[in-house]
N, C-alpha and C. Protein backbone atom coordinates (compact mmCIF):
# COMPACT_ATOMS: atom_id res chain seq x y z
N UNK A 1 37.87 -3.97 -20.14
CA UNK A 1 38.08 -2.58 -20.47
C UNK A 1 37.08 -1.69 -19.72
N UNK A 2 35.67 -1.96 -19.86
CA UNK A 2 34.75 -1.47 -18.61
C UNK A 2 35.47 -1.30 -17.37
N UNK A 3 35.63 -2.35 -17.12
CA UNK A 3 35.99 -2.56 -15.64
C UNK A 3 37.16 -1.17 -15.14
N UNK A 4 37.83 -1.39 -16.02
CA UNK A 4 39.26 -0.14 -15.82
C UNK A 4 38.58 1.19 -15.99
N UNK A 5 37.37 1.45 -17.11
CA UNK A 5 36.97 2.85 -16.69
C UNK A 5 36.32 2.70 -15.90
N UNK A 6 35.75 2.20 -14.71
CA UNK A 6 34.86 2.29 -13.91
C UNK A 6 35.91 2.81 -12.69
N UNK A 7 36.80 1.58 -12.83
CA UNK A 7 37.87 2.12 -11.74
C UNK A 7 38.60 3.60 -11.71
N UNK A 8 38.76 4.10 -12.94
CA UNK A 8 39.15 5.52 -13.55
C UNK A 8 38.07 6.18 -13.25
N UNK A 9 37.07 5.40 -13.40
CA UNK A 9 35.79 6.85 -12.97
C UNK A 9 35.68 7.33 -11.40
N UNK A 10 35.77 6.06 -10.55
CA UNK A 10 35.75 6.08 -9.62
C UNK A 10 36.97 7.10 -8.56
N UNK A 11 37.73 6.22 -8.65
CA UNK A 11 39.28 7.41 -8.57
C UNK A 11 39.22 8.67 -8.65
N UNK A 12 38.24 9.45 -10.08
CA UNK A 12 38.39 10.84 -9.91
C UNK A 12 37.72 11.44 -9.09
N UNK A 13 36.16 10.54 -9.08
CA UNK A 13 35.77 11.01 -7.89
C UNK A 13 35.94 11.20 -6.49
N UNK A 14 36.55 9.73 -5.81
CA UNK A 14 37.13 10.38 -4.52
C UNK A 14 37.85 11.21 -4.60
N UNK A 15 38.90 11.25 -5.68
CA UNK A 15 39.81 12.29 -5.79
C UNK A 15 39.74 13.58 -5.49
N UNK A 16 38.19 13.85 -6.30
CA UNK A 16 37.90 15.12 -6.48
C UNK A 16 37.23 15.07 -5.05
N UNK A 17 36.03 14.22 -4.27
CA UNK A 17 35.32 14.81 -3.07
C UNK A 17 36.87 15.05 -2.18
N UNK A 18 37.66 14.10 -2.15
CA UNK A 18 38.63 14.71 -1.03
C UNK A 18 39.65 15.98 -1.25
N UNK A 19 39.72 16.42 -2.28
CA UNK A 19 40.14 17.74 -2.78
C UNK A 19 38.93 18.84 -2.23
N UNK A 20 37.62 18.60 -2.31
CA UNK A 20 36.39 19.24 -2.07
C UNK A 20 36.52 19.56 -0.16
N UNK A 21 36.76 18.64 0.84
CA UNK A 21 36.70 18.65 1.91
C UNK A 21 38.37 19.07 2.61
N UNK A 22 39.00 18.70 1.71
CA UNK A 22 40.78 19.84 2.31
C UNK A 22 40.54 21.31 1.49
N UNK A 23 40.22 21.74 0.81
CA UNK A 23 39.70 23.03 0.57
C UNK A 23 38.69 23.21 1.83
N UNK A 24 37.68 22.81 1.78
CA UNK A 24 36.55 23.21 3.01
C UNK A 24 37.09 23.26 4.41
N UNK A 25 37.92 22.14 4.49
CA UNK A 25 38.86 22.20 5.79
C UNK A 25 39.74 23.45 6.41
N UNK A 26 40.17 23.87 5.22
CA UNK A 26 41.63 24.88 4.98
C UNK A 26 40.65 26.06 5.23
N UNK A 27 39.48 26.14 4.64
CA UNK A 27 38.77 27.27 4.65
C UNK A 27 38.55 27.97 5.83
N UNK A 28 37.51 26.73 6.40
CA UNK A 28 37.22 26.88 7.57
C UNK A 28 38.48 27.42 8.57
N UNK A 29 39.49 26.65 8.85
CA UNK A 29 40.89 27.11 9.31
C UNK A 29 41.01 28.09 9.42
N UNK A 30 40.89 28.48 8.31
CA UNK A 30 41.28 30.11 7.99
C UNK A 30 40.75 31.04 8.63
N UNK A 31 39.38 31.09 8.07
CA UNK A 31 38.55 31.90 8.58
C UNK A 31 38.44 32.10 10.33
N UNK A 32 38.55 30.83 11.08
CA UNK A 32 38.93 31.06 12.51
C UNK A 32 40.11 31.64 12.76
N UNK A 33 41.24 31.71 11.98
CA UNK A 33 42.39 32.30 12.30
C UNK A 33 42.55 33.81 12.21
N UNK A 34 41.48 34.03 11.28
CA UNK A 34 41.15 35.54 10.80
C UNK A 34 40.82 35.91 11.89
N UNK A 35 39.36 35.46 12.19
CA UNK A 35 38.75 35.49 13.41
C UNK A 35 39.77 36.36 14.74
N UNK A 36 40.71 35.45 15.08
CA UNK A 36 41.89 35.41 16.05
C UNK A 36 42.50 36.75 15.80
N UNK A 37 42.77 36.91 14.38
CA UNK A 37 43.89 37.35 13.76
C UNK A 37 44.46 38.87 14.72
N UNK A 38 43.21 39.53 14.25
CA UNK A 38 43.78 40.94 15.23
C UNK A 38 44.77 40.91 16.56
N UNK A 39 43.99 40.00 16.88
CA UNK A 39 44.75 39.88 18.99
C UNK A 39 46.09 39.17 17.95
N UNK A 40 46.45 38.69 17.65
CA UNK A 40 47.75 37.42 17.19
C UNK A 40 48.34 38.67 16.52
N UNK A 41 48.27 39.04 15.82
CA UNK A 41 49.04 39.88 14.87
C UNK A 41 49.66 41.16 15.41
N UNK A 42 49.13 41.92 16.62
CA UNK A 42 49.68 42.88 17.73
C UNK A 42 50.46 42.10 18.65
N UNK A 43 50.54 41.10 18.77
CA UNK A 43 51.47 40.88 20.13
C UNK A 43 52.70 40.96 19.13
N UNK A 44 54.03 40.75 20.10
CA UNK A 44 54.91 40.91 19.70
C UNK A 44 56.09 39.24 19.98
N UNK A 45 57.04 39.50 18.86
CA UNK A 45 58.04 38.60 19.21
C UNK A 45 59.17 38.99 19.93
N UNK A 46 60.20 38.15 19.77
CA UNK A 46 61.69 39.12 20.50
C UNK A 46 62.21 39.95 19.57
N UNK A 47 62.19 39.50 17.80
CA UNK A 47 63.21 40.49 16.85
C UNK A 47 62.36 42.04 16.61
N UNK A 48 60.92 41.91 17.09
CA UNK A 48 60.09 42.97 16.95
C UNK A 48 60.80 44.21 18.24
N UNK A 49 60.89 45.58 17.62
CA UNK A 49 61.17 46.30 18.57
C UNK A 49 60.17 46.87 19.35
N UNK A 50 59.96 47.77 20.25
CA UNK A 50 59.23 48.02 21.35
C UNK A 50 58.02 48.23 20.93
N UNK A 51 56.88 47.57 20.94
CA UNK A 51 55.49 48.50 20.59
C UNK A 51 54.46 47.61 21.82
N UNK A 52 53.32 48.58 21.80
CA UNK A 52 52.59 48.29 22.76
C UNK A 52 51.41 47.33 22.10
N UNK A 53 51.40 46.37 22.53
CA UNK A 53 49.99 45.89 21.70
C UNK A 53 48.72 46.41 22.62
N UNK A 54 47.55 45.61 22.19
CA UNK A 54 46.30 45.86 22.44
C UNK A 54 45.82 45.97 24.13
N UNK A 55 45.25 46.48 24.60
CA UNK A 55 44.57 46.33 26.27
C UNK A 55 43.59 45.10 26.04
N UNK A 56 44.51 44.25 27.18
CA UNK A 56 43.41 42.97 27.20
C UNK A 56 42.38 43.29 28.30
N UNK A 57 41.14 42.63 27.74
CA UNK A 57 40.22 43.00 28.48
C UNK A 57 40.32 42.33 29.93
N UNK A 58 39.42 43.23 30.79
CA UNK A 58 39.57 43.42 32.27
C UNK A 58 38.68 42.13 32.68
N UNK A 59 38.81 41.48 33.88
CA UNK A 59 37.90 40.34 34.14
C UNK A 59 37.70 40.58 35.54
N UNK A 60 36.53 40.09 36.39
CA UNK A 60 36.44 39.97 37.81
C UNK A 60 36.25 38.34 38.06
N UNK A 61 36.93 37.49 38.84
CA UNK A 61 36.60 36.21 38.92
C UNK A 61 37.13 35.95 40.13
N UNK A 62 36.49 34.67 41.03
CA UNK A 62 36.29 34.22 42.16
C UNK A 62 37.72 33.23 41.88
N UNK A 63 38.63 33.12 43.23
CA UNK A 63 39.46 32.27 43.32
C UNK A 63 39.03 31.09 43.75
N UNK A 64 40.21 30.26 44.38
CA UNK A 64 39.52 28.79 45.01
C UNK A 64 38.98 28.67 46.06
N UNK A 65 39.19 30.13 47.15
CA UNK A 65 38.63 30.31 47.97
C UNK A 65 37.28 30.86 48.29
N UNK A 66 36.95 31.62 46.48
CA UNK A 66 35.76 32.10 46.52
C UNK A 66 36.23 33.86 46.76
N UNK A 67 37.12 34.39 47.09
CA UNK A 67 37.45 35.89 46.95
C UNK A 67 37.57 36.35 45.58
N UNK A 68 36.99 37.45 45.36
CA UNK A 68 36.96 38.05 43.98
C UNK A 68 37.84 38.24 43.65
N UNK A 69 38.91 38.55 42.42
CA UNK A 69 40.32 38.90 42.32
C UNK A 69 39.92 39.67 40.97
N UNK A 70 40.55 40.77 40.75
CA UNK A 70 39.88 41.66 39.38
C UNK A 70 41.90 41.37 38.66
N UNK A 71 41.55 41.54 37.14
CA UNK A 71 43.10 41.47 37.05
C UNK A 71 43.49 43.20 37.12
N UNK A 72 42.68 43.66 37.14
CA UNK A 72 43.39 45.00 37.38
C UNK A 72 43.85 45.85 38.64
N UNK A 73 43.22 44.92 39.90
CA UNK A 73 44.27 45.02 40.76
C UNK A 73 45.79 44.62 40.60
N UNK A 74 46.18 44.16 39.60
CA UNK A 74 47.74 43.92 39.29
C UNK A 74 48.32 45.04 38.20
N UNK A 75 47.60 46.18 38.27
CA UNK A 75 47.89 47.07 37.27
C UNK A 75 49.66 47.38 38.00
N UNK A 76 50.47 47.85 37.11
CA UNK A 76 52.08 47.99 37.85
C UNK A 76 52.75 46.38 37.78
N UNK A 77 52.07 45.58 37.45
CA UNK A 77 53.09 44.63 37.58
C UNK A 77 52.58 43.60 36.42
N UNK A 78 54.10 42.97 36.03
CA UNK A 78 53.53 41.64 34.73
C UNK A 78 52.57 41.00 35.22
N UNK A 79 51.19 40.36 34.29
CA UNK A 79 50.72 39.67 34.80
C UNK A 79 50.91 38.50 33.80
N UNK A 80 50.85 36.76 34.19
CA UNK A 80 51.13 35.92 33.25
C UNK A 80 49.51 35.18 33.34
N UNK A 81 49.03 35.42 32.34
CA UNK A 81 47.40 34.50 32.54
C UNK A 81 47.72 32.98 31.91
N UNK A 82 47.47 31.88 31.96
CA UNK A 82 47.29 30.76 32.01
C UNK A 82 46.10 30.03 31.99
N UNK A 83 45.50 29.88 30.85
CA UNK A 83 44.19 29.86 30.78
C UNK A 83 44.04 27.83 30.58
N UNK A 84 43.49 26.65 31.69
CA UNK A 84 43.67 25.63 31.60
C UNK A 84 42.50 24.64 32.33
N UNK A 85 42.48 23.66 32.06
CA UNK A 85 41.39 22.67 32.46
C UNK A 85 42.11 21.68 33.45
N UNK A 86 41.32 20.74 34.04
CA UNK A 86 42.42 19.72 34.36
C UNK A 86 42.46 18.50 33.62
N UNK A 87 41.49 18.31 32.54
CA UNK A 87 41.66 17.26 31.67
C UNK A 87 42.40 17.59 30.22
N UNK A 88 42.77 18.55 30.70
CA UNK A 88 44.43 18.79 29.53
C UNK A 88 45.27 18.40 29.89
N UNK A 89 46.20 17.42 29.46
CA UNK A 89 47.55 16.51 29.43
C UNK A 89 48.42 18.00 29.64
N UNK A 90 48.36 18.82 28.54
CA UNK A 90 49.75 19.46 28.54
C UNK A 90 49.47 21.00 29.67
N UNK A 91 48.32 21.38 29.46
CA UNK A 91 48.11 22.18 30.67
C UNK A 91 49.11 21.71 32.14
N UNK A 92 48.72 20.37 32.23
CA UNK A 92 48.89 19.54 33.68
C UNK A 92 50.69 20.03 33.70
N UNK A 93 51.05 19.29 32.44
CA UNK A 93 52.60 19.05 32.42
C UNK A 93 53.43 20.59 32.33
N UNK A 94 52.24 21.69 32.24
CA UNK A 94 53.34 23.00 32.36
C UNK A 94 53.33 23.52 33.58
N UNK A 95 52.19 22.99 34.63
CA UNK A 95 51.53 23.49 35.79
C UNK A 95 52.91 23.56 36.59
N UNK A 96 53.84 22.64 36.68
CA UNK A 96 55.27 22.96 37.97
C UNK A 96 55.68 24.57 37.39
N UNK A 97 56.18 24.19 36.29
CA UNK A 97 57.13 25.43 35.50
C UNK A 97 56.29 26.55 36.19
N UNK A 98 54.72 26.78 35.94
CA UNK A 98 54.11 28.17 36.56
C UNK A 98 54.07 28.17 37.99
N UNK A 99 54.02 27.01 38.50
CA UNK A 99 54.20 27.40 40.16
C UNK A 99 55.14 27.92 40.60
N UNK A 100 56.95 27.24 39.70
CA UNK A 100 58.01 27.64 40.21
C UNK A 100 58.39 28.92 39.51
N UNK A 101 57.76 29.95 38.38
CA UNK A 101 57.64 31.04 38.08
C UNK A 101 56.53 32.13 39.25
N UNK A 102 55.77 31.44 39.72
CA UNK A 102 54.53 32.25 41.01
C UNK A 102 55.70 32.49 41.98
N UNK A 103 56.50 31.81 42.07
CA UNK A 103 57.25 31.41 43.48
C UNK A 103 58.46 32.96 43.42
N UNK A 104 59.22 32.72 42.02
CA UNK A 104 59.90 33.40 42.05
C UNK A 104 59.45 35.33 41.61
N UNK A 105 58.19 35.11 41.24
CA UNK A 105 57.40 36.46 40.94
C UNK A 105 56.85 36.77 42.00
N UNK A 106 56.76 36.11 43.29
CA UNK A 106 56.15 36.43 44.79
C UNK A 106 57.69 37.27 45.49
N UNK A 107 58.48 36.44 45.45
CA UNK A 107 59.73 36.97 45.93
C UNK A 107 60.25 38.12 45.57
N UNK A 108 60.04 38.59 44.23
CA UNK A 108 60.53 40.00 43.18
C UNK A 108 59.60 41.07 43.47
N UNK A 109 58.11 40.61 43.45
CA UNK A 109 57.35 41.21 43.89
C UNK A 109 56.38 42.00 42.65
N UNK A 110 57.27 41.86 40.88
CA UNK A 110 56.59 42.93 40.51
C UNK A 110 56.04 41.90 39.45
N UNK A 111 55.78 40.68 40.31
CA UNK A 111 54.71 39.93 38.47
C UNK A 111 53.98 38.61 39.20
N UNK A 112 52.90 38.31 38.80
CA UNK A 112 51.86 37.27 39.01
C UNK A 112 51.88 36.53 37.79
N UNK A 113 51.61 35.25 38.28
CA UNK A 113 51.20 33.99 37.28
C UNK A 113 48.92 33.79 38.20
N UNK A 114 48.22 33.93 36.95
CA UNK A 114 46.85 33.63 37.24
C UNK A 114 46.73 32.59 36.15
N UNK A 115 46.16 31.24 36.91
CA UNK A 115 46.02 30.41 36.30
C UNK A 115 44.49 29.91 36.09
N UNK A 116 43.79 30.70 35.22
CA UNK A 116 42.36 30.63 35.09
C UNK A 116 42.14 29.49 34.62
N UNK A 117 41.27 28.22 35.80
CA UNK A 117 40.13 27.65 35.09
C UNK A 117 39.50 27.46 34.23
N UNK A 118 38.96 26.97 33.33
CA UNK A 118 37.72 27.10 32.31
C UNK A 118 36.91 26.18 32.51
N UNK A 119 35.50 27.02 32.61
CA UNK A 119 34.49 26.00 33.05
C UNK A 119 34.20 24.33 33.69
N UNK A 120 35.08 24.74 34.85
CA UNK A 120 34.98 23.51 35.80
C UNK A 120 34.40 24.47 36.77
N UNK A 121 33.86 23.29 37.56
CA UNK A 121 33.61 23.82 38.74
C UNK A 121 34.65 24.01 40.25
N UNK A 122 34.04 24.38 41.03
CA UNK A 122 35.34 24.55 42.24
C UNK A 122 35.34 22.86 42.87
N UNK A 123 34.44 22.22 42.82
CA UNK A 123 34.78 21.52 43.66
C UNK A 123 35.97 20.48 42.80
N UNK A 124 35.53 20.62 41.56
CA UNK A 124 36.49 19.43 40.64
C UNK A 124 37.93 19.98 40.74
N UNK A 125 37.81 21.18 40.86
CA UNK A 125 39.38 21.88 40.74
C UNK A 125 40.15 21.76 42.31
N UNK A 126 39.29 22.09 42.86
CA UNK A 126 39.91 21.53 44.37
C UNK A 126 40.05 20.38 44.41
N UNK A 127 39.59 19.04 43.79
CA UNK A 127 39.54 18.13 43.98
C UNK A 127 41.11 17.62 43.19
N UNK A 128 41.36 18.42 42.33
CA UNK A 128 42.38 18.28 40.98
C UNK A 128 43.85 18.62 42.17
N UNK A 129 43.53 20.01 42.87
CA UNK A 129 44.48 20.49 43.94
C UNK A 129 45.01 19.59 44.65
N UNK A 130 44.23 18.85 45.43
CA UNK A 130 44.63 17.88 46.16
C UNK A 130 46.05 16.91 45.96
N UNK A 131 45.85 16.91 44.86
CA UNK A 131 46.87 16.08 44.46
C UNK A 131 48.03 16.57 43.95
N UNK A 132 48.22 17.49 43.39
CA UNK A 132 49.27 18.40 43.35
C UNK A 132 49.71 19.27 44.11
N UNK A 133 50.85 19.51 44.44
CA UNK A 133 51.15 20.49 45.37
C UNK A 133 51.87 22.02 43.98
N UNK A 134 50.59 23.34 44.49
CA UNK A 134 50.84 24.34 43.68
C UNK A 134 50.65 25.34 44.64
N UNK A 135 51.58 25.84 45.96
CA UNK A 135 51.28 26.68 46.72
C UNK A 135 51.34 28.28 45.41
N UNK A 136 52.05 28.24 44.95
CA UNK A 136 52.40 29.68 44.17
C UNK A 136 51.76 30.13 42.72
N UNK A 137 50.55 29.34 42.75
CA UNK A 137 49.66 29.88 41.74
C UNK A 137 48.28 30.18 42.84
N UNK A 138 48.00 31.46 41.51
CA UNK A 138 46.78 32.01 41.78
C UNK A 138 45.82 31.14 41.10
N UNK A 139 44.74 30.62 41.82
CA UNK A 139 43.83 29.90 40.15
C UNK A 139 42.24 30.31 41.10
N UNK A 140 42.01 30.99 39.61
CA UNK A 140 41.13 31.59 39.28
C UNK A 140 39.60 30.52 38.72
N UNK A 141 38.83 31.18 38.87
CA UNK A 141 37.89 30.41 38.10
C UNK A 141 36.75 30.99 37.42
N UNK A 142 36.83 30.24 35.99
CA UNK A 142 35.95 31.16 34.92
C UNK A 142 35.19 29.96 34.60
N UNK A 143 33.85 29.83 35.52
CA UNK A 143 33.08 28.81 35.55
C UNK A 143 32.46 28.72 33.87
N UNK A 144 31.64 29.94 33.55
CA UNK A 144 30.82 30.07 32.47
C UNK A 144 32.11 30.43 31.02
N UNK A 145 33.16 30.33 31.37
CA UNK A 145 34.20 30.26 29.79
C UNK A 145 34.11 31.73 29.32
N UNK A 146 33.75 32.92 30.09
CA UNK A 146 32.60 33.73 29.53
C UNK A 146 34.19 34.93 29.25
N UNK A 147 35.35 34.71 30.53
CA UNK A 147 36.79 35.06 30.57
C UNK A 147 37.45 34.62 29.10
N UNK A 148 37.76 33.59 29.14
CA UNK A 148 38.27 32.93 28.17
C UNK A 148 37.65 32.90 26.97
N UNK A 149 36.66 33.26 26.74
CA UNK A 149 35.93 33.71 25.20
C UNK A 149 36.16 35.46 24.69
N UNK A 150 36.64 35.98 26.00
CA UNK A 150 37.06 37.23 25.54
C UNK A 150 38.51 37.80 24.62
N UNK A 151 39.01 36.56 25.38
CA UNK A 151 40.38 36.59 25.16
C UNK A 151 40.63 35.93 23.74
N UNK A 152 39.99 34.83 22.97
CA UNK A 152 39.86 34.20 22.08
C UNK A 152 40.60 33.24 22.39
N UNK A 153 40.04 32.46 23.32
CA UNK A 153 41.17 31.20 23.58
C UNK A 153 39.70 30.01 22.98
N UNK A 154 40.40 28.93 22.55
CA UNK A 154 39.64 28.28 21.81
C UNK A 154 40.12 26.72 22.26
N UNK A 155 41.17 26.37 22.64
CA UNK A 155 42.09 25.32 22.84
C UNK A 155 43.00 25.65 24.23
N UNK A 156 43.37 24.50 24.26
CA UNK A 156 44.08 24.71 26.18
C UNK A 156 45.36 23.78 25.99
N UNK A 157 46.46 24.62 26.74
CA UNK A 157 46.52 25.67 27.52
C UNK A 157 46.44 26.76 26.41
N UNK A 158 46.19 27.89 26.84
CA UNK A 158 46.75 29.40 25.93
C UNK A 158 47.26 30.44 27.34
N UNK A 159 48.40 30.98 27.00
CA UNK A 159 48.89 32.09 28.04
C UNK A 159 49.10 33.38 27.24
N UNK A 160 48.58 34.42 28.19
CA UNK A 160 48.69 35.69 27.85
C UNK A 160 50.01 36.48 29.03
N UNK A 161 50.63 37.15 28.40
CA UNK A 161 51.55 37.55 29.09
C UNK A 161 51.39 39.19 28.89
N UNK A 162 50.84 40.20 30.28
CA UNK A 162 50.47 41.34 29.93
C UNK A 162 51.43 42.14 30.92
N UNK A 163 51.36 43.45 30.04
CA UNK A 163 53.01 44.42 30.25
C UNK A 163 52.13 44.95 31.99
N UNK A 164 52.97 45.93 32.69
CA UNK A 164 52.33 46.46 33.88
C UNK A 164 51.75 47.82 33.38
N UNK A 165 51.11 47.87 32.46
CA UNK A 165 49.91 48.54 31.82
C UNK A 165 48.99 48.07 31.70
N UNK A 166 48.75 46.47 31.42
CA UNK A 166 47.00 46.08 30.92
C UNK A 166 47.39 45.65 29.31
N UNK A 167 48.52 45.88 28.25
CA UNK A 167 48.48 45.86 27.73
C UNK A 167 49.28 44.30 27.01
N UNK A 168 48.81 43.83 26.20
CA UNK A 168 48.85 42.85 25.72
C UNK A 168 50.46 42.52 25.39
N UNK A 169 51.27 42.06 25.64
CA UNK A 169 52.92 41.67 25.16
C UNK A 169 53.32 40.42 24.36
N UNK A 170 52.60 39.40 24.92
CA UNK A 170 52.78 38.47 24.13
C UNK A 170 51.56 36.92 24.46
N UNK A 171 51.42 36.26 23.34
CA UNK A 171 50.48 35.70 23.16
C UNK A 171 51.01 34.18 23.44
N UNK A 172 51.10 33.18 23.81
CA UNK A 172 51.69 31.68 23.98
C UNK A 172 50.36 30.49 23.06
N UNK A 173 50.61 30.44 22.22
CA UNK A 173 49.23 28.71 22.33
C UNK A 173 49.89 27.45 22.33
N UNK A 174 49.18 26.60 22.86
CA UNK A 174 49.66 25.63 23.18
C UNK A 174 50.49 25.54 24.67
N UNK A 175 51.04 24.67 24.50
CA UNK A 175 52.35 24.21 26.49
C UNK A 175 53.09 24.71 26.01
N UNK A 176 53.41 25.85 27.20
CA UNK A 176 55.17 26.18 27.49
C UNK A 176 55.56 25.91 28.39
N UNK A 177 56.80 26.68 28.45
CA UNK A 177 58.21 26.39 29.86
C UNK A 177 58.18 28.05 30.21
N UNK A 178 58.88 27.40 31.76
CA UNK A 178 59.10 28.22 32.06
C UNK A 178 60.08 29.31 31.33
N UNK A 179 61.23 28.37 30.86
CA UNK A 179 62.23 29.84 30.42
C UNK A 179 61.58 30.46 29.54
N UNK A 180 60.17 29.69 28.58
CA UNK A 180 59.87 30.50 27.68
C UNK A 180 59.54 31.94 28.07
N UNK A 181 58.06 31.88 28.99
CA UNK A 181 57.32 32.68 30.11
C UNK A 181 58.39 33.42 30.29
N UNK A 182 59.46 33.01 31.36
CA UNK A 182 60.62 34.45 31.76
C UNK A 182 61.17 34.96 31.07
N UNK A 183 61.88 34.51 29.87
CA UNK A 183 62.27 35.00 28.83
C UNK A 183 61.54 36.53 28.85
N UNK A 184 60.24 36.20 28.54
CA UNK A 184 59.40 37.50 28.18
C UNK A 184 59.07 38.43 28.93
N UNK A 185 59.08 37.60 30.17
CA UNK A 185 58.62 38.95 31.60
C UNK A 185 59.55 39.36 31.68
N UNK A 186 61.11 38.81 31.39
CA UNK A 186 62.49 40.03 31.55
C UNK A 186 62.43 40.72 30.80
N UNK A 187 61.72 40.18 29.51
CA UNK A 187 61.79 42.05 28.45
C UNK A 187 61.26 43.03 28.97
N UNK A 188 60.07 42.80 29.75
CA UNK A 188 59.33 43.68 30.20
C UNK A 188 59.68 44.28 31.13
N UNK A 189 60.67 43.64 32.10
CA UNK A 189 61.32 44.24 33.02
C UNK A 189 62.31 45.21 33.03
N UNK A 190 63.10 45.07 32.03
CA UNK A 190 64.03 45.86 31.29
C UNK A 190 63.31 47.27 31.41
């Protein structure tokens, strides 16, 4: 009979510490999502009608060549940011879809795909190049993360998709596709 309340005693307690640490878990969650929340909660979906979200902030960063590229030299035209590492699996696996979106936004003329780096260096990313063939991305590099902490990217890939204002349209986390991406730059085109 001991024995069974011990086991009953026992039970409530893990019970209860692991009730204690999915509350603390959830919490925490939260509170980073709050965090996020503002930028997430202005962008827009498709059933949402026209509104402008927020001005994403402006960045100056060195390409692979080492030339400065500001994103606001692309003021007038979509810009698609792509914020990625090369030891992201799914970054890697969306990388065609944005080349063959660079390709067809070079040809139209009125939208860029920038595929910012995060804290690698150039030589690892050139080194990453090599092996892929990506003539039609821009990639950028935000050695110090200092880009990508503005933006609230926290996890990779994340894409920002901004109107030819500067202004924020829509938010991506996680891997997409291309039709997703065009999908959205045709609203904007409209």
């Amino acid at each position: 009979m001991k024995k069974a309340g011990n086991v009953i005693f026992w039970a409530v307690v893990v019970g209860t510490v692991l009730t204690a640490l999915y509350t603390f878990y959830n919490k925490s969650k939260q509170d980073t999502e709050a965090k996020q929340a503002p930028r997430m909660q202005q962008t827009r979906t498709v059933q949402e009608p026209h509104q402008e979200g927020p001005q994403v902030p402006d960045f100056e960063l060195k390409d692979i060549n080492g030339d400065s590229v500001k994103l606001s030299d692309y003021r007038g035209k979509v810009v698609v940011i792509n914020f990625w590492t090369t030891w992201c699996r799914y970054c890697i696996e969306e990388m065609p879809d944005f080349n063959e979106l660079g390709g067809e936004f070079e040809k139209a003329g009125d939208a860029v795909v920038l595929a910012v780096n995060v804290q690698e260096g150039a030589d690892v990313v050139k080194s990453f190049l090599k092996k892929k063939e990506l003539p039609f991305l821009k990639i950028l590099l935000d050695e110090t993360g200092e880009v990508a902490v503005s933006y609230g990217v926290s996890g990779y890939p994340n894409t920002y998709i901004v109107d030819k204002n500067g202004k924020l349209y829509k938010y991506i986390p996680g891997k997409t596709n291309k039709k997703t991406v065009l999908d959205f730059v045709n609203e904007i085109r409209r």
